[in-house]
N, C-alpha and C. Protein backbone atom coordinates (compact mmCIF):
# COMPACT_ATOMS: atom_id res chain seq x y z
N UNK A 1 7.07 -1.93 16.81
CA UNK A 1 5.79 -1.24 16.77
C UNK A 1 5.22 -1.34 15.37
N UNK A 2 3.98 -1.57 14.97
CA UNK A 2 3.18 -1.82 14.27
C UNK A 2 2.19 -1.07 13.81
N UNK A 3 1.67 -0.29 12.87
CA UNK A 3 0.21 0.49 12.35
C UNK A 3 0.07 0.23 11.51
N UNK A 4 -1.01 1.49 11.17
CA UNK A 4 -1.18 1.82 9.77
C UNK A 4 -0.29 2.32 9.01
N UNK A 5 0.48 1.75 7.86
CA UNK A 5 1.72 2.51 8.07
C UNK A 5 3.02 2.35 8.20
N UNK A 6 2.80 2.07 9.70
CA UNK A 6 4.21 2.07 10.32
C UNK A 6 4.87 0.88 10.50
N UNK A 7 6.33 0.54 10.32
CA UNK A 7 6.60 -1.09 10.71
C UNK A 7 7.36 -1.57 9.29
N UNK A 8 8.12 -2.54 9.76
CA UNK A 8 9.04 -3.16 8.38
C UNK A 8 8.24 -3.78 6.91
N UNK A 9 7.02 -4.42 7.80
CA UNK A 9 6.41 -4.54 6.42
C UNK A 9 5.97 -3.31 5.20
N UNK A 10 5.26 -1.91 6.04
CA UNK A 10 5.10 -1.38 5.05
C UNK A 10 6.32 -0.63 4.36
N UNK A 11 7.73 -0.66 5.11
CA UNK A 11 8.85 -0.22 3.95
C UNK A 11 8.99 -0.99 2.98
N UNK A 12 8.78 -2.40 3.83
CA UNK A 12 9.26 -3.22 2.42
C UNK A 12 8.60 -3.43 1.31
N UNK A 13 6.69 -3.10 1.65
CA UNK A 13 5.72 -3.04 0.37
C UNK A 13 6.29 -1.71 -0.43
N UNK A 14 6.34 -0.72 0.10
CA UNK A 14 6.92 0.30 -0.46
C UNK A 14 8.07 0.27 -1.72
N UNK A 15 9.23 -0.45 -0.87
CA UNK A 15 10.22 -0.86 -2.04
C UNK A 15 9.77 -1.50 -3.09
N UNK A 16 8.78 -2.45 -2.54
CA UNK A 16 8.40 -3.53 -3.76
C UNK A 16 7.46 -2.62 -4.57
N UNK A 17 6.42 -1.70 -4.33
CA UNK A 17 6.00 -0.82 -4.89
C UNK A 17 6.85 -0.14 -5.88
N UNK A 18 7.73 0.71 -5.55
CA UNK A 18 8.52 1.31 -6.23
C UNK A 18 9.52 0.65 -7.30
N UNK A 19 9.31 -0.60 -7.08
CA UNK A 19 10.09 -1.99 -8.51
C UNK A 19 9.27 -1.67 -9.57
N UNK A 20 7.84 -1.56 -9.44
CA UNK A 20 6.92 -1.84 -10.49
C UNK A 20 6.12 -0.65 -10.94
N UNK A 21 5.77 0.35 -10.38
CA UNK A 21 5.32 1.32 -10.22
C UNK A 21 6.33 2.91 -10.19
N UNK A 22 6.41 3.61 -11.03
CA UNK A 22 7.13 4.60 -11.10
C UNK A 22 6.63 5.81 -9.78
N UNK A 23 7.34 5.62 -8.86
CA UNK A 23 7.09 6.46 -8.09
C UNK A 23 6.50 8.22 -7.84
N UNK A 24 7.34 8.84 -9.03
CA UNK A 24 7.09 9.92 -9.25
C UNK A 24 5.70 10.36 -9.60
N UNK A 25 4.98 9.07 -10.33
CA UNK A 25 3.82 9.42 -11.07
C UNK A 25 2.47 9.15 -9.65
N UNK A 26 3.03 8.08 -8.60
CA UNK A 26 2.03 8.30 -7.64
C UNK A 26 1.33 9.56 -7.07
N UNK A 27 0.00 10.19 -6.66
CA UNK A 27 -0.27 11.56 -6.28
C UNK A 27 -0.72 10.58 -4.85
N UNK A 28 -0.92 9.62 -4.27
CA UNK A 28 -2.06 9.25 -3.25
C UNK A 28 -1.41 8.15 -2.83
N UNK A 29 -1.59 7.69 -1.75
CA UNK A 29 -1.32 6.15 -1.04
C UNK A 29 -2.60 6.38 0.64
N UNK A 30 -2.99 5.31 0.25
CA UNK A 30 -3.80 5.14 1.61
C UNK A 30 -3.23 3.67 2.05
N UNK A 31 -3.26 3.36 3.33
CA UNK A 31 -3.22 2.47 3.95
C UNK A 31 -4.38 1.93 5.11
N UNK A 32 -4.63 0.32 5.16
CA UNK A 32 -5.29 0.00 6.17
C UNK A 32 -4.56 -0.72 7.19
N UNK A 33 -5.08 -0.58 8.01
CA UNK A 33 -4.93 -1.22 9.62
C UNK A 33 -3.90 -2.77 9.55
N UNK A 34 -3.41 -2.78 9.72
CA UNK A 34 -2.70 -4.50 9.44
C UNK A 34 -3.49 -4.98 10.60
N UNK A 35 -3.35 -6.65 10.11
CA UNK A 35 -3.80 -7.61 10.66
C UNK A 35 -2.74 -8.77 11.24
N UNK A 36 -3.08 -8.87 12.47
CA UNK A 36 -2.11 -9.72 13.20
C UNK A 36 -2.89 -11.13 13.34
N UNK A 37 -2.54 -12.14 12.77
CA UNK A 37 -2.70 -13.26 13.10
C UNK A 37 -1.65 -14.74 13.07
N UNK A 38 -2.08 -15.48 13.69
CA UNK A 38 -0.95 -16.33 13.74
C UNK A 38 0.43 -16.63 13.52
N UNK A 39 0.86 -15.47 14.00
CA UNK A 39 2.40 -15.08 13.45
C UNK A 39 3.04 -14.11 12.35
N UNK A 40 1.39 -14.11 11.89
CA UNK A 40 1.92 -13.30 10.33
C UNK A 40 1.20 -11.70 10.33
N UNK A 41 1.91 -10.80 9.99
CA UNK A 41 0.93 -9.59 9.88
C UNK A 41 0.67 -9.57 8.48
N UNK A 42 -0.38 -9.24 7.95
CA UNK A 42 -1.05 -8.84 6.58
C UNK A 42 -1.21 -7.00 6.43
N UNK A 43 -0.75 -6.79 5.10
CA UNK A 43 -1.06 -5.05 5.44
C UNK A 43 -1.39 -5.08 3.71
N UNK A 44 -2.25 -3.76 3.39
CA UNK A 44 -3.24 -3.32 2.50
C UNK A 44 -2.98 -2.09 2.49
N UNK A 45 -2.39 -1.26 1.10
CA UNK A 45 -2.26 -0.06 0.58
C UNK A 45 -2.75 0.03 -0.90
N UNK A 46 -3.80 1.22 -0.97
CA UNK A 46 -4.24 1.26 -2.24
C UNK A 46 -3.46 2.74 -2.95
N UNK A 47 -3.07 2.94 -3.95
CA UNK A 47 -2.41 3.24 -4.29
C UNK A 47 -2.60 4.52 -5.52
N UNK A 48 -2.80 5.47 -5.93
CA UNK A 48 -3.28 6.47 -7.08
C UNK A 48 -2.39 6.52 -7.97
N UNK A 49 -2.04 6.89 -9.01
CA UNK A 49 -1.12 7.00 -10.08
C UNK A 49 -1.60 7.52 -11.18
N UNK A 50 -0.76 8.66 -11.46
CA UNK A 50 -1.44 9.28 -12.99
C UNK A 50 -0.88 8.85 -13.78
N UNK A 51 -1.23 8.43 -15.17
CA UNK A 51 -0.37 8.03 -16.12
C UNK A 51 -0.79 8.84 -17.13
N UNK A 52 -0.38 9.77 -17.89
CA UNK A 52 -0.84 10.58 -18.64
C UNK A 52 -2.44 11.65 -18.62
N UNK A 53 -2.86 10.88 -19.62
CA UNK A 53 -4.53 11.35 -19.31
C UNK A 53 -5.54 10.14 -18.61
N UNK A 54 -4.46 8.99 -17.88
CA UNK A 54 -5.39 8.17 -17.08
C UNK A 54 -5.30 8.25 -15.44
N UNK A 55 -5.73 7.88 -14.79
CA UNK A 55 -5.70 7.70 -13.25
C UNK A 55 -5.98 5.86 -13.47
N UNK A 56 -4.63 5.63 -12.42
CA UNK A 56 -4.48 3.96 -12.14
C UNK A 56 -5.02 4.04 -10.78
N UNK A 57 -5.41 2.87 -10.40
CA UNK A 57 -5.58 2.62 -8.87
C UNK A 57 -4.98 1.24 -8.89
N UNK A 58 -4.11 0.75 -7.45
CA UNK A 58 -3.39 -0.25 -7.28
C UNK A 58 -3.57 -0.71 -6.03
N UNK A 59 -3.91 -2.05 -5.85
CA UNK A 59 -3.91 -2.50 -4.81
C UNK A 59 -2.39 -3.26 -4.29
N UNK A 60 -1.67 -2.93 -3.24
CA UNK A 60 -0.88 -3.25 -2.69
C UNK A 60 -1.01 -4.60 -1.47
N UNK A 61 -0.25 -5.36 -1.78
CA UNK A 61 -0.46 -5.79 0.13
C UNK A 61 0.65 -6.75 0.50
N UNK A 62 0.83 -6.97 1.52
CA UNK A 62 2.09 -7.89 2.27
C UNK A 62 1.52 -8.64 3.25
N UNK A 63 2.04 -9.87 3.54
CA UNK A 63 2.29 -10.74 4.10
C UNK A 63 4.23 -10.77 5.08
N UNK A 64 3.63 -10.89 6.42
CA UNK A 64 5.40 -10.87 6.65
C UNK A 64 4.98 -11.71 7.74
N UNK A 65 5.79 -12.36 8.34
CA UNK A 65 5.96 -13.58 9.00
C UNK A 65 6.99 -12.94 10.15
N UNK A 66 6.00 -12.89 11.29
CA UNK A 66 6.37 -12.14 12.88
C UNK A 66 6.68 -12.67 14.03
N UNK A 67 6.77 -13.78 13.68
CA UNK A 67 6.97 -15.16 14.94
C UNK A 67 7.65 -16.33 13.99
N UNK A 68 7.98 -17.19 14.42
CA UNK A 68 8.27 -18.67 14.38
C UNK A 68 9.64 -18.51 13.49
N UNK A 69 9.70 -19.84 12.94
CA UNK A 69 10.54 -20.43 12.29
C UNK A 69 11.22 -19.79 10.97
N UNK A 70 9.33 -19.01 10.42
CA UNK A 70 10.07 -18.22 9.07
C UNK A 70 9.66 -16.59 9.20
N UNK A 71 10.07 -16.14 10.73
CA UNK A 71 10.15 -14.93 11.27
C UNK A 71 11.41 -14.25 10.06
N UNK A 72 10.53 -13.04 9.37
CA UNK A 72 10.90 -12.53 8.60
C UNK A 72 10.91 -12.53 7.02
N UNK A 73 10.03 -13.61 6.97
CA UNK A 73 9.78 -13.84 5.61
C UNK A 73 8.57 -13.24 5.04
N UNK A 74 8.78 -12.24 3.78
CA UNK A 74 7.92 -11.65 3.16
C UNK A 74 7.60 -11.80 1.80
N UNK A 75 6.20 -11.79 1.85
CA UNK A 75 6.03 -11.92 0.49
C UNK A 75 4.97 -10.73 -0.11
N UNK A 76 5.07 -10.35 -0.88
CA UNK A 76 4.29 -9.01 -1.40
C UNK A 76 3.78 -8.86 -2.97
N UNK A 77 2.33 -8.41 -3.01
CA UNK A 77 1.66 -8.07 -4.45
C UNK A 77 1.18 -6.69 -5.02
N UNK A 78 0.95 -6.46 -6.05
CA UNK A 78 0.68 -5.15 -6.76
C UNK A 78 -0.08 -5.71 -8.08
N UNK A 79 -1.28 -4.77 -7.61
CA UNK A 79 -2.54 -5.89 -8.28
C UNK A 79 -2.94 -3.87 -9.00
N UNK A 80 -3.17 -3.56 -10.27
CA UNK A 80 -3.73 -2.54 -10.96
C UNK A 80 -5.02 -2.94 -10.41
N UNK A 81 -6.13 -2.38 -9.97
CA UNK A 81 -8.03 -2.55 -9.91
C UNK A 81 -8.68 -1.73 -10.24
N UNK A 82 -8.02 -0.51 -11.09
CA UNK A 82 -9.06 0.30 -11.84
C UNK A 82 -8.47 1.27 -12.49
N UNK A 83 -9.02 2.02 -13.19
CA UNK A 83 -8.57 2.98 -13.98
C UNK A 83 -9.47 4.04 -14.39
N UNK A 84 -9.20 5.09 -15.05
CA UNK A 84 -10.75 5.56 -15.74
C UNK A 84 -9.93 7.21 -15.55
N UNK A 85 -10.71 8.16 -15.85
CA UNK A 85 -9.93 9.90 -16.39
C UNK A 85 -9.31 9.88 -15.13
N UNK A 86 -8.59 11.30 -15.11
CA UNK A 86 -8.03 11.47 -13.95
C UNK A 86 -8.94 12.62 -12.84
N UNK A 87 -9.65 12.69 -13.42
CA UNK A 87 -10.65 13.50 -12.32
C UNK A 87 -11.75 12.25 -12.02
N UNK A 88 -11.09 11.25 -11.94
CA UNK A 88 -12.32 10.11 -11.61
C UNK A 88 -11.72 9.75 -9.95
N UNK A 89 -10.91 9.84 -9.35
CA UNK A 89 -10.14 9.92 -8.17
C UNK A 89 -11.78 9.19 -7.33
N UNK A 90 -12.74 9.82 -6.79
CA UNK A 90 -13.27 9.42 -5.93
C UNK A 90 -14.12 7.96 -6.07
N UNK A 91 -14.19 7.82 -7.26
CA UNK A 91 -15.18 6.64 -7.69
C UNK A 91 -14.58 5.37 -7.76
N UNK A 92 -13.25 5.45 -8.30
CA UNK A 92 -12.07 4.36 -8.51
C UNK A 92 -11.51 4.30 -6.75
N UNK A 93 -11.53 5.68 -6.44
CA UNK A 93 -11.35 4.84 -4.81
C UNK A 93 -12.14 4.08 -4.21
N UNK A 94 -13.56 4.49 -4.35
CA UNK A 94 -14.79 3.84 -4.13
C UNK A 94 -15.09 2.08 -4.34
N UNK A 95 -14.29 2.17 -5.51
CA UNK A 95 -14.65 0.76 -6.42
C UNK A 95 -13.55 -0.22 -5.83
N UNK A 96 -12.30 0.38 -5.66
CA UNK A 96 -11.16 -0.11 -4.86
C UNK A 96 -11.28 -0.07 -4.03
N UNK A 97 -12.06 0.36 -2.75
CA UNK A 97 -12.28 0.24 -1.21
C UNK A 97 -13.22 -1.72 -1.27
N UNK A 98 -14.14 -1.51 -2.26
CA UNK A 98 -15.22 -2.35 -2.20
C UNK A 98 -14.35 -3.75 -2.18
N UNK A 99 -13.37 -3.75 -3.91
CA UNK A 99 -12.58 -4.47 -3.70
C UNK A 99 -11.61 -5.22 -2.60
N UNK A 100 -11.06 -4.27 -1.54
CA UNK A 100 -10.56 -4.64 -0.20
C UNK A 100 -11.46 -5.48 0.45
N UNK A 101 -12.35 -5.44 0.74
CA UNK A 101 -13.32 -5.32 1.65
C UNK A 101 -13.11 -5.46 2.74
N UNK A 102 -12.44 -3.93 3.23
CA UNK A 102 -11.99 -3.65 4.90
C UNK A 102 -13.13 -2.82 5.10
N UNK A 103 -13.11 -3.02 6.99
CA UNK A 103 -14.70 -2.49 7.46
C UNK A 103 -14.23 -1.07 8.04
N UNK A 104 -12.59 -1.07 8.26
CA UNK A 104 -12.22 0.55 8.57
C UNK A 104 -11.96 1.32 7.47
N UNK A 105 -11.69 2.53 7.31
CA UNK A 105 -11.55 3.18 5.82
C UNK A 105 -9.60 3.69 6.26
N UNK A 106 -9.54 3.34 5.20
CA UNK A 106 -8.08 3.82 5.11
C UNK A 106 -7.60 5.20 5.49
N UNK A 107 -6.13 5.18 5.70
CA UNK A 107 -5.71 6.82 6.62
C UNK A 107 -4.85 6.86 4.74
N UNK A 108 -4.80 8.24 4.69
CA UNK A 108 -3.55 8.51 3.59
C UNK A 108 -2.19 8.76 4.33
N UNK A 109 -1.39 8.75 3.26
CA UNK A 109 -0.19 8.69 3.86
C UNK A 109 0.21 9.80 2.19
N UNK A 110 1.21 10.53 2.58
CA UNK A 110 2.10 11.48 1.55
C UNK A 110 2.49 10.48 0.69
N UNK A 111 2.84 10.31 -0.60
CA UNK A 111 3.24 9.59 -1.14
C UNK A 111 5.01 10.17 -1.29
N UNK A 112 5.69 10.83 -0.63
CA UNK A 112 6.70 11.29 -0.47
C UNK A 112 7.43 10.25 0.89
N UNK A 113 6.47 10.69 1.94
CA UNK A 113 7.02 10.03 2.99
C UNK A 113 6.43 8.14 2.81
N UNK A 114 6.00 7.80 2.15
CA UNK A 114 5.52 6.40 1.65
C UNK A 114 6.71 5.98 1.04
N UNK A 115 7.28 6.16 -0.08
CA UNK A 115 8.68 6.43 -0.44
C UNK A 115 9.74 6.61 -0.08
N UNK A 116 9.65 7.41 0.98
CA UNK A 116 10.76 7.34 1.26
C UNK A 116 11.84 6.35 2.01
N UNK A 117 13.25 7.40 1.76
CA UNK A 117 14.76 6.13 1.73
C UNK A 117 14.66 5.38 3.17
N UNK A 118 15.24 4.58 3.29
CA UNK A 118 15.01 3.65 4.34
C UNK A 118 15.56 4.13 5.61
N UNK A 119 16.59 5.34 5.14
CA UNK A 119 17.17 5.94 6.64
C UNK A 119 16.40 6.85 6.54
N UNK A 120 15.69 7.08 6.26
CA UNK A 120 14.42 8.32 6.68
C UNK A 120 13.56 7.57 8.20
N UNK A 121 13.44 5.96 8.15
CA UNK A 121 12.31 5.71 8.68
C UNK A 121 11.35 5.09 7.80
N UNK A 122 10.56 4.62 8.69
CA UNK A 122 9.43 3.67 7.81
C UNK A 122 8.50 4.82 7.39
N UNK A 123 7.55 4.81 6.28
CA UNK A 123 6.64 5.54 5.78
C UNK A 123 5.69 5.68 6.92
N UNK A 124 4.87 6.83 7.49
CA UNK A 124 4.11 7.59 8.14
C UNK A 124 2.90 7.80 7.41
């Protein structure tokens, strides 16, 4: 089973998230809709992070390979796309939605259960 969300790819963006990105400091994670095509699903999480007196925004996304030959092969990025105070939250999401350019708007997800351990379950 597959969502927003839900499914092996977004644990595994998650982990890869959490390589590069200090988890603790995330307040936000949204996710969009994955995309199923030709074997491969594509998935898109933008990402909040305070870093002191800044607010990061991060674009996330995966590629995983759902059919054929290289069923199971993933590859995944973590792209910074904005920054600015930390009461700037709605504008940097704004500027980072544009960046996506998905036509649904993203669901949030806890950045607890996004994180979380792998026997918990996939992030919700």
């Amino acid at each position: 089973m597959s969502g927003a969300g839900v499914g092996s790819g977004w644990a595994r963006l998650a982990e890869t998230v959490a390589g590069i990105v200090p988890a603790a400091e995330v307040d936000g994670v949204w996710v969009f809709s994955p995309l199923r095509r030709e074997g491969r699903e594509w998935g898109t999480a933008v990402l909040s992070r305070v870093d002191g007196e800044r607010r990061r925004i991060y674009t996330a996304r995966y590629v995983l390979a759902v059919r054929g030959k290289e069923r199971g092969k993933f590859e995944a990025t973590v792209q910074e796309v904005g920054s600015g105070p930390v009461q700037a939250l709605a504008k940097l999401l704004q500027d980072a939605r544009k960046r996506v350019d998905d036509e649904q708007p993203p669901l949030p997800v806890a950045p607890d259960r996004w994180f979380a351990p792998a026997d918990n379950g996939p992030p919700r």
